[in-house]
PDB file of N, CA and C in Angstrom:
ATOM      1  N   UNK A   1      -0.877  -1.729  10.228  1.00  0.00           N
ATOM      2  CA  UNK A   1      -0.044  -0.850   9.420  1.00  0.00           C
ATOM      3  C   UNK A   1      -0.869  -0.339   8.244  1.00  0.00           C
ATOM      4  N   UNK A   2      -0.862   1.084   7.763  1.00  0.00           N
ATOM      5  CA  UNK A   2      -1.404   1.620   6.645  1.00  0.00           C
ATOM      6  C   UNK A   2      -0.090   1.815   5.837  1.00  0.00           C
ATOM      7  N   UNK A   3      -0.764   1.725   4.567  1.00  0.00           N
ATOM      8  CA  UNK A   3       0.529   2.204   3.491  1.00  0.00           C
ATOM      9  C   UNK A   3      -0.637   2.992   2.345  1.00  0.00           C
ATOM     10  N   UNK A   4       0.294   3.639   1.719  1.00  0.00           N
ATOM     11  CA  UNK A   4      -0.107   3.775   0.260  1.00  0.00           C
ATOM     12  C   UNK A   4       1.018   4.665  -0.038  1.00  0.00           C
ATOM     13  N   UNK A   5       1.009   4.715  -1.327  1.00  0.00           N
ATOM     14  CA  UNK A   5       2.026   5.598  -2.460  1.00  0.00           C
ATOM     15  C   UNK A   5       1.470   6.891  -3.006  1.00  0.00           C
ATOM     16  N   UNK A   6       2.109   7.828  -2.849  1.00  0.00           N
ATOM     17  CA  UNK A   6       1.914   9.333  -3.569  1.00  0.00           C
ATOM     18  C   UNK A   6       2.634  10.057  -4.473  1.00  0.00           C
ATOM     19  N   UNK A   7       2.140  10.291  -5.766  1.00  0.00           N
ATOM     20  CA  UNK A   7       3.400  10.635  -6.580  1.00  0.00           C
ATOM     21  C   UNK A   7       3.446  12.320  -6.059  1.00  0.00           C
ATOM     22  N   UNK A   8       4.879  12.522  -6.228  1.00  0.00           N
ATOM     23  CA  UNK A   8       4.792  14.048  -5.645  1.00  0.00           C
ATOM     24  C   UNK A   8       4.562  14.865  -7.278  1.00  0.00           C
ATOM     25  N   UNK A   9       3.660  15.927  -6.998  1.00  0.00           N
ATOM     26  CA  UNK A   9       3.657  17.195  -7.741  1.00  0.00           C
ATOM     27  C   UNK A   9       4.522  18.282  -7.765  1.00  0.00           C
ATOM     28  N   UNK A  10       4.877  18.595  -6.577  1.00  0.00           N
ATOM     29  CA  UNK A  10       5.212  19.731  -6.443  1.00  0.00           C
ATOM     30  C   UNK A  10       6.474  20.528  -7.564  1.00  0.00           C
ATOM     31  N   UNK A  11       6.801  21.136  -8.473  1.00  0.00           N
ATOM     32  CA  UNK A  11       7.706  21.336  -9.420  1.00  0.00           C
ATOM     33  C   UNK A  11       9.279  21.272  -8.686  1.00  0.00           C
ATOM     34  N   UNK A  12       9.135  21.435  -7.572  1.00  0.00           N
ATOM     35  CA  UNK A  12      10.766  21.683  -6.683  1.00  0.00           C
ATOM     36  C   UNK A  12      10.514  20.201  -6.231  1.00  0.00           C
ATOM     37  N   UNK A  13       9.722  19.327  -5.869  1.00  0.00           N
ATOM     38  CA  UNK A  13       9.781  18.359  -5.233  1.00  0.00           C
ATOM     39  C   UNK A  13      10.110  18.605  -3.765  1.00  0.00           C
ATOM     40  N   UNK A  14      10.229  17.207  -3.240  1.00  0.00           N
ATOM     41  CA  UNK A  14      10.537  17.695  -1.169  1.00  0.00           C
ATOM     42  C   UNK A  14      11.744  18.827  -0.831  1.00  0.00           C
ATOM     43  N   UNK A  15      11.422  20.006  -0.986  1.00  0.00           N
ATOM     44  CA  UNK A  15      12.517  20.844  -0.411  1.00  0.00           C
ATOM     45  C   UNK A  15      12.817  21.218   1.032  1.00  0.00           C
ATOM     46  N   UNK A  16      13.403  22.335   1.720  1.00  0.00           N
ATOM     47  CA  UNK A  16      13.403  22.768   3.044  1.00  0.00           C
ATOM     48  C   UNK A  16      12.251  23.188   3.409  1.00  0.00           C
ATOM     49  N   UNK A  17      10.997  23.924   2.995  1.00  0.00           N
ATOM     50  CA  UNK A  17      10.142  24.203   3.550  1.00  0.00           C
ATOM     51  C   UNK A  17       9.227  22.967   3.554  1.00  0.00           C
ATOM     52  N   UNK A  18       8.767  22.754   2.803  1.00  0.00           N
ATOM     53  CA  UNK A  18       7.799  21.137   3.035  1.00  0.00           C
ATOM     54  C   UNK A  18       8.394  19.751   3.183  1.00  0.00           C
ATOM     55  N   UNK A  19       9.738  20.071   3.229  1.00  0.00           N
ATOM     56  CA  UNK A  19      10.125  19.077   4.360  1.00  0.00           C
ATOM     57  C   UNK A  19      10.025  19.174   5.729  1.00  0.00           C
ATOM     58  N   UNK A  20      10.128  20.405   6.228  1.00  0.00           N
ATOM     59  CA  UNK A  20      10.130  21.222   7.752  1.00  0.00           C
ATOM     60  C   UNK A  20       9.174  20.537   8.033  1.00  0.00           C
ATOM     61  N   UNK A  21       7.548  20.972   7.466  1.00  0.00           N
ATOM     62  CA  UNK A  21       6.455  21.022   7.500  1.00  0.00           C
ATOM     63  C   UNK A  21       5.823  19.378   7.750  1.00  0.00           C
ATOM     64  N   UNK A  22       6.543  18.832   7.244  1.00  0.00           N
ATOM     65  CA  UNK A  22       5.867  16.921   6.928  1.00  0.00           C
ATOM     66  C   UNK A  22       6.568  16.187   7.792  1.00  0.00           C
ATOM     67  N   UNK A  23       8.208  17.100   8.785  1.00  0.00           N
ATOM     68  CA  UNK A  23       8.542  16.457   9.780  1.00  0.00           C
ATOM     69  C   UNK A  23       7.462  16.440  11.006  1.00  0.00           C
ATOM     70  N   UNK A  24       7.014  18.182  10.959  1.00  0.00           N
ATOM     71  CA  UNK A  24       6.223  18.616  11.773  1.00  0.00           C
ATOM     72  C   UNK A  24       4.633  17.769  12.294  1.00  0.00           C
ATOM     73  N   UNK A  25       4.526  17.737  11.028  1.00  0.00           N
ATOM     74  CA  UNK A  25       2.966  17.034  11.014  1.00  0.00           C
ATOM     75  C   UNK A  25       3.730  15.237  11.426  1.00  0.00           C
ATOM     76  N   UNK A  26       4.622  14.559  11.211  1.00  0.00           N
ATOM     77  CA  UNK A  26       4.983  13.298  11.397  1.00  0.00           C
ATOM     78  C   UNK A  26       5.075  13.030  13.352  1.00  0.00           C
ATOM     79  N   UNK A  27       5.208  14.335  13.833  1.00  0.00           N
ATOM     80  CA  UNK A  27       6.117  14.139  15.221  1.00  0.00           C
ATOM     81  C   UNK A  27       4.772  14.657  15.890  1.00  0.00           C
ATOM     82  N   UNK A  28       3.325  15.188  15.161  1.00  0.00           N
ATOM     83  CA  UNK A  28       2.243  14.992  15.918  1.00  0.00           C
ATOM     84  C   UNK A  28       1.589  13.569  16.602  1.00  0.00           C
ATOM     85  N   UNK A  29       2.204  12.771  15.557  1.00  0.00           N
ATOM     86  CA  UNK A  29       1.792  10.947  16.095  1.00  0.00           C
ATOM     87  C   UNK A  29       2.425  10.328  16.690  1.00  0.00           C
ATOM     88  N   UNK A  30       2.121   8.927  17.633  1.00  0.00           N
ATOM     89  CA  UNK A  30       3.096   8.657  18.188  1.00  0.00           C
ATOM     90  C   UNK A  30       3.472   7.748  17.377  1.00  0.00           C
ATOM     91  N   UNK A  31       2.666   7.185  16.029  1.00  0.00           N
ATOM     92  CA  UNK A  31       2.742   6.397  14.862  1.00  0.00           C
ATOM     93  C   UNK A  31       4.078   6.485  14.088  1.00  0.00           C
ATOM     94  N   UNK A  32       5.025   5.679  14.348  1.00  0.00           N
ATOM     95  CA  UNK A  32       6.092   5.506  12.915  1.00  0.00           C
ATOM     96  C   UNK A  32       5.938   5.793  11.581  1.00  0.00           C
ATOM     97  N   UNK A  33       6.253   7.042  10.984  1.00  0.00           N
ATOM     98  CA  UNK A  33       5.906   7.049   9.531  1.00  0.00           C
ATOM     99  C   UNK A  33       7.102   7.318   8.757  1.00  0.00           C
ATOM    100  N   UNK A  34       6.958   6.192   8.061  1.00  0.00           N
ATOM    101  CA  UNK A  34       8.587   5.472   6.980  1.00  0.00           C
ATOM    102  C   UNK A  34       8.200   6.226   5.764  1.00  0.00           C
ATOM    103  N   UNK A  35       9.224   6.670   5.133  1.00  0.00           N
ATOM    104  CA  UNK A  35       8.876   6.988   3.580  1.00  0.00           C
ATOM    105  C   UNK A  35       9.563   6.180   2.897  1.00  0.00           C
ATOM    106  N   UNK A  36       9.630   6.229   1.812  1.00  0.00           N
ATOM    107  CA  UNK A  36      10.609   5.355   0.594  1.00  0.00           C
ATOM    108  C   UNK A  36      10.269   6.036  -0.603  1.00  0.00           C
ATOM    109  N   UNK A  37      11.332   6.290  -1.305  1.00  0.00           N
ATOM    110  CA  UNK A  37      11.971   6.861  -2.583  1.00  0.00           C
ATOM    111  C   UNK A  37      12.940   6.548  -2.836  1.00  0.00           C
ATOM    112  N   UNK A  38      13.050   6.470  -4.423  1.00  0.00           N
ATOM    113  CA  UNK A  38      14.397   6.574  -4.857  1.00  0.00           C
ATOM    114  C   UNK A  38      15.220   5.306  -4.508  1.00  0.00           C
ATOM    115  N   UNK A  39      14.458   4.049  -4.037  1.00  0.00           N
ATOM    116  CA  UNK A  39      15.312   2.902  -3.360  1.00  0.00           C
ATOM    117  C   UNK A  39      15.997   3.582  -1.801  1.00  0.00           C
ATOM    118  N   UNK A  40      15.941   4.729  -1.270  1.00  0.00           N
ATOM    119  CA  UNK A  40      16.456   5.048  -0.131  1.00  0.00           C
ATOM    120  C   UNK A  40      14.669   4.869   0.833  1.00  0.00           C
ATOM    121  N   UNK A  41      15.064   4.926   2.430  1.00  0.00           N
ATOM    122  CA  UNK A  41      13.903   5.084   3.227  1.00  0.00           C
ATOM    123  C   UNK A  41      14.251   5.899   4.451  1.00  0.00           C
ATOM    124  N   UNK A  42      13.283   6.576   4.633  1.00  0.00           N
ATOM    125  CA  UNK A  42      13.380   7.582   6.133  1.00  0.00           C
ATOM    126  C   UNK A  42      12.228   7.925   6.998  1.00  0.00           C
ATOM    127  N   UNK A  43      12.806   7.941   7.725  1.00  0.00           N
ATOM    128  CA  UNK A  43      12.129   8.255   9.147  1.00  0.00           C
ATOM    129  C   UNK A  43      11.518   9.391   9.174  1.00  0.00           C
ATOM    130  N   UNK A  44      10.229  10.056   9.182  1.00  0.00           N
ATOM    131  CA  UNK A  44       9.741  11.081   8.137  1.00  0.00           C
ATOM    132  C   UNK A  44       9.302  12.115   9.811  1.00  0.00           C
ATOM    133  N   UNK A  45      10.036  11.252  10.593  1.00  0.00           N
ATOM    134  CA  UNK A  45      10.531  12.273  11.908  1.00  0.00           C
ATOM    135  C   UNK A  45      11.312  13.000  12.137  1.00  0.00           C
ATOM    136  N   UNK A  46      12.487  12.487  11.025  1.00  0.00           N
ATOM    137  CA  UNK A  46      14.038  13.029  10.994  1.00  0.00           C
ATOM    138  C   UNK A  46      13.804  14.345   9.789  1.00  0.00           C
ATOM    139  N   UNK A  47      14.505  15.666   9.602  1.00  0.00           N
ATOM    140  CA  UNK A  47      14.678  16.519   8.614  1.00  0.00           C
ATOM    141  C   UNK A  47      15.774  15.794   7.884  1.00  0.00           C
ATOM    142  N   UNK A  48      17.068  15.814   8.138  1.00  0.00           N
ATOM    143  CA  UNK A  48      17.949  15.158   7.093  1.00  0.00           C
ATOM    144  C   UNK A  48      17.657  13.791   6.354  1.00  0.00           C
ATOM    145  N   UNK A  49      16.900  13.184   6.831  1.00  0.00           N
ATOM    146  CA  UNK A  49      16.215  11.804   6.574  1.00  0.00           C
ATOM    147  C   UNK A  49      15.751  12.266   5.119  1.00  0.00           C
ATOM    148  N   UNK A  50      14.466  12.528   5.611  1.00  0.00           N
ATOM    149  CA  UNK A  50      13.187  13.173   4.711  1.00  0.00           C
ATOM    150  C   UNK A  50      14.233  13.952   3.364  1.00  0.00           C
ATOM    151  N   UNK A  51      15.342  14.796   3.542  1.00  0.00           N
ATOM    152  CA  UNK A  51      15.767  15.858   2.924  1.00  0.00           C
ATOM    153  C   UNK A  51      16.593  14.495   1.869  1.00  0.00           C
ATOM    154  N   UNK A  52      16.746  13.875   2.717  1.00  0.00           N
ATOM    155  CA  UNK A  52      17.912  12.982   1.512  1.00  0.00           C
ATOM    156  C   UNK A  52      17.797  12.093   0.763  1.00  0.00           C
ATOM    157  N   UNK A  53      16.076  11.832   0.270  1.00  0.00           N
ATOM    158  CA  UNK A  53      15.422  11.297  -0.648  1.00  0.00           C
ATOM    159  C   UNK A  53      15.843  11.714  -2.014  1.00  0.00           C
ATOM    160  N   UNK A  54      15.820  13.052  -1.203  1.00  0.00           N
ATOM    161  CA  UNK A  54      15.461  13.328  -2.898  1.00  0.00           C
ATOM    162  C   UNK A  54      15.136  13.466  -3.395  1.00  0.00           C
ATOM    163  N   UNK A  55      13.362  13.607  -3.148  1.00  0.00           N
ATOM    164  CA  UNK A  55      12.124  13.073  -3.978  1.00  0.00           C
ATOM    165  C   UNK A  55      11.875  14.419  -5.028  1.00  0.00           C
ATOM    166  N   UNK A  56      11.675  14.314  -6.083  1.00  0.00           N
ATOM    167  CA  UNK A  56      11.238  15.004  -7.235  1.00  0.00           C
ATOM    168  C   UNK A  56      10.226  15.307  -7.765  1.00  0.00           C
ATOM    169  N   UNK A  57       9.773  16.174  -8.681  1.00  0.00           N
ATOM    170  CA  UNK A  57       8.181  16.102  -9.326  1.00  0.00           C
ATOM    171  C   UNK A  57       8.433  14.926  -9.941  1.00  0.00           C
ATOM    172  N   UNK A  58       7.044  13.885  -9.795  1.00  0.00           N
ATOM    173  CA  UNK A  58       6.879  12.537 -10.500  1.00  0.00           C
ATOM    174  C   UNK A  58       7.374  11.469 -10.207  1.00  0.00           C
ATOM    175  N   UNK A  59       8.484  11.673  -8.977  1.00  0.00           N
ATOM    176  CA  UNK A  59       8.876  10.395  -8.210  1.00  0.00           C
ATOM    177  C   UNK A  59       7.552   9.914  -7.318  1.00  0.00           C
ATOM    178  N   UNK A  60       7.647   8.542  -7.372  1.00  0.00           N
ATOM    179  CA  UNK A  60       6.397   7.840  -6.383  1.00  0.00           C
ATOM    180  C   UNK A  60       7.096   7.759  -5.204  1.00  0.00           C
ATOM    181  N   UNK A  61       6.771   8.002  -4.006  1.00  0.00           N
ATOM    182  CA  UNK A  61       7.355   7.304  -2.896  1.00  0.00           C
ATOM    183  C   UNK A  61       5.802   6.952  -2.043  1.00  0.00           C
ATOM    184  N   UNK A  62       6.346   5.729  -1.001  1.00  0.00           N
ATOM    185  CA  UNK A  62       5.605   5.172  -0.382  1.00  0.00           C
ATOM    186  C   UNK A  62       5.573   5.662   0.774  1.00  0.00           C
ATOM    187  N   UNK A  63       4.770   5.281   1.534  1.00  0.00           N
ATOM    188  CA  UNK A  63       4.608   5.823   3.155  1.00  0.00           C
ATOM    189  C   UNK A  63       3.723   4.675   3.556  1.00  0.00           C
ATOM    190  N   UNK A  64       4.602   4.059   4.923  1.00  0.00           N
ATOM    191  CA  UNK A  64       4.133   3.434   5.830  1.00  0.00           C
ATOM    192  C   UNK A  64       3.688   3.870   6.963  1.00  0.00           C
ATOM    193  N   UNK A  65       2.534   4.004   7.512  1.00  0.00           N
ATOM    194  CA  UNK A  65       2.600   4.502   9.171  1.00  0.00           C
ATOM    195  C   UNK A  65       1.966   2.961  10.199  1.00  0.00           C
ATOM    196  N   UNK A  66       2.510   3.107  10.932  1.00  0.00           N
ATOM    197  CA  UNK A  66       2.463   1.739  12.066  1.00  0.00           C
ATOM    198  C   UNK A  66       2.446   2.529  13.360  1.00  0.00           C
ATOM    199  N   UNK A  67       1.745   2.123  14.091  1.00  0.00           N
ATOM    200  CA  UNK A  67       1.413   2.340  15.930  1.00  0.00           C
ATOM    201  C   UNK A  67       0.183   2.603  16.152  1.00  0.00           C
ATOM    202  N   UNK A  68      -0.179   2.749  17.327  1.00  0.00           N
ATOM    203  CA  UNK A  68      -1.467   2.996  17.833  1.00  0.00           C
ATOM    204  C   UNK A  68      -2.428   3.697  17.139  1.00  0.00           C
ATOM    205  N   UNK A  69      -1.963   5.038  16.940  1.00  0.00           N
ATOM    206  CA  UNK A  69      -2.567   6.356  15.961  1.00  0.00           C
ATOM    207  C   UNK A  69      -2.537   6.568  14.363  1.00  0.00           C
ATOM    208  N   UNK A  70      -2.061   5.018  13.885  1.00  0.00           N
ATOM    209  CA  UNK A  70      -1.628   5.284  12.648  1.00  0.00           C
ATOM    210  C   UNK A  70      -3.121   5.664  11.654  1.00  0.00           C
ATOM    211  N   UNK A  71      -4.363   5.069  12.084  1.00  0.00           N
ATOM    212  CA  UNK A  71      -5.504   5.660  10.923  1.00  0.00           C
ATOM    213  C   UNK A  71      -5.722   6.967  10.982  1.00  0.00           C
ATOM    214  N   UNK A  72      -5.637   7.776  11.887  1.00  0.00           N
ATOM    215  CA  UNK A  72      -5.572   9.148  11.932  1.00  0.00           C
ATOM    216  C   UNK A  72      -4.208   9.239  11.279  1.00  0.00           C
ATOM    217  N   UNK A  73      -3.053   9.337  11.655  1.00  0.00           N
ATOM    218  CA  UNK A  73      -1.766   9.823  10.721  1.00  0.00           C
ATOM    219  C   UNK A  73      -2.061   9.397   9.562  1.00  0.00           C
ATOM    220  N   UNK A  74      -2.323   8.430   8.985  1.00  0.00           N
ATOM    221  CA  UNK A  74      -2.245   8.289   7.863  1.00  0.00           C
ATOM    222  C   UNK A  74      -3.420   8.628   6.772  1.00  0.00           C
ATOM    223  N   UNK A  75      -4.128   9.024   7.634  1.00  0.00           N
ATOM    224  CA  UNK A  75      -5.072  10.270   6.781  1.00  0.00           C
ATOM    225  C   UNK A  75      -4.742  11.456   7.011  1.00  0.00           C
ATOM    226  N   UNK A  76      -4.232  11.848   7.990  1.00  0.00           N
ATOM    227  CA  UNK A  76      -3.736  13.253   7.892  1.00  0.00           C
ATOM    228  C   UNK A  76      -2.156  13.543   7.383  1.00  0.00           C
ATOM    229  N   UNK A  77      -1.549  12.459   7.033  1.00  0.00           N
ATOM    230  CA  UNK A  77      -0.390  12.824   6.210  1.00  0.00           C
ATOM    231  C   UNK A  77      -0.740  12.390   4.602  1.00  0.00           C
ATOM    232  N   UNK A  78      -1.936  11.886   4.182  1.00  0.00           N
ATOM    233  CA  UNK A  78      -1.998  11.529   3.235  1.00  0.00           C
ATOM    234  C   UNK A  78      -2.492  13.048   2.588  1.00  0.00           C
ATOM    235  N   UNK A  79      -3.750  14.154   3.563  1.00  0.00           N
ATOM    236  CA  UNK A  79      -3.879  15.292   3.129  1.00  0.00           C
ATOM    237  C   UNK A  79      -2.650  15.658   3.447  1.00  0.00           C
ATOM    238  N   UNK A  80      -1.881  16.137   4.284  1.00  0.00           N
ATOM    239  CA  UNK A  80      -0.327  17.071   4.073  1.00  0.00           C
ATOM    240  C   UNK A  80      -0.191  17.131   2.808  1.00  0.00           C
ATOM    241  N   UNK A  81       0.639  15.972   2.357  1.00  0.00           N
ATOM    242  CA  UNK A  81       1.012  15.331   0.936  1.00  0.00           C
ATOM    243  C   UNK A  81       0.384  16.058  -0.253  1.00  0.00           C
ATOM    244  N   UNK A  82      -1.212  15.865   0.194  1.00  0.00           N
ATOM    245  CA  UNK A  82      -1.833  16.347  -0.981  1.00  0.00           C
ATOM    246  C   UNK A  82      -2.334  18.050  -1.465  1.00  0.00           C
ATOM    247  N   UNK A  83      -1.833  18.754  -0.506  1.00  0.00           N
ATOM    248  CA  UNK A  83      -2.089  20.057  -0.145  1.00  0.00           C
ATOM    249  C   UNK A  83      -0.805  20.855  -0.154  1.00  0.00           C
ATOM    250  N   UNK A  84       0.129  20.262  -0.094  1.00  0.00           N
ATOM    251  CA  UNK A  84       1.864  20.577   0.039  1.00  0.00           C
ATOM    252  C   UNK A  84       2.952  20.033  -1.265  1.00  0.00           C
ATOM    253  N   UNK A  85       2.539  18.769  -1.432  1.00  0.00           N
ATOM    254  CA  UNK A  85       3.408  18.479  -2.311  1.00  0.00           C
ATOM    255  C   UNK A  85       3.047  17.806  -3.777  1.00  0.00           C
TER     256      UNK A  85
END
């Protein structure tokens, strides 16, 4: 399992478009990738999941990825993250 924490930048925080986008890039792996914010957690496969964080400019949330492919996902969602949000 990889983890690490990312504080989000983005001034809107996780909205509809880079949420779309981070489901998109999540459902390239066959790797489980969990988020957590806000004391809530989601399935960062699901849109309403992801959408119902919540996450804000300056909230930390975590990300777990677990399965076969997770060192690739979790470098390539760690750039998403950092290029998007």
């Amino acid at each position: 399992m990889k983890q690490f924490e990312y504080t989000i930048t983005d001034a809107l925080g996780i909205h509809a478009r880079p949420a779309g986008a981070l489901v998109k890039t999540a459902q390239q792996y066959e790797s489980t990738v969990t988020l957590e914010c806000n004391g809530k957690t989601a399935n960062a496969k699901r849109l309403i999941a992801v959408m119902s964080l919540g996450a804000k400019q300056g909230h930390v949330m975590h990300v777990s990825v677990s399965g076969s492919d997770e060192e690739n996902a979790a470098e390539r969602f760690w750039k998403f993250l950092e290029d998007n949000l």
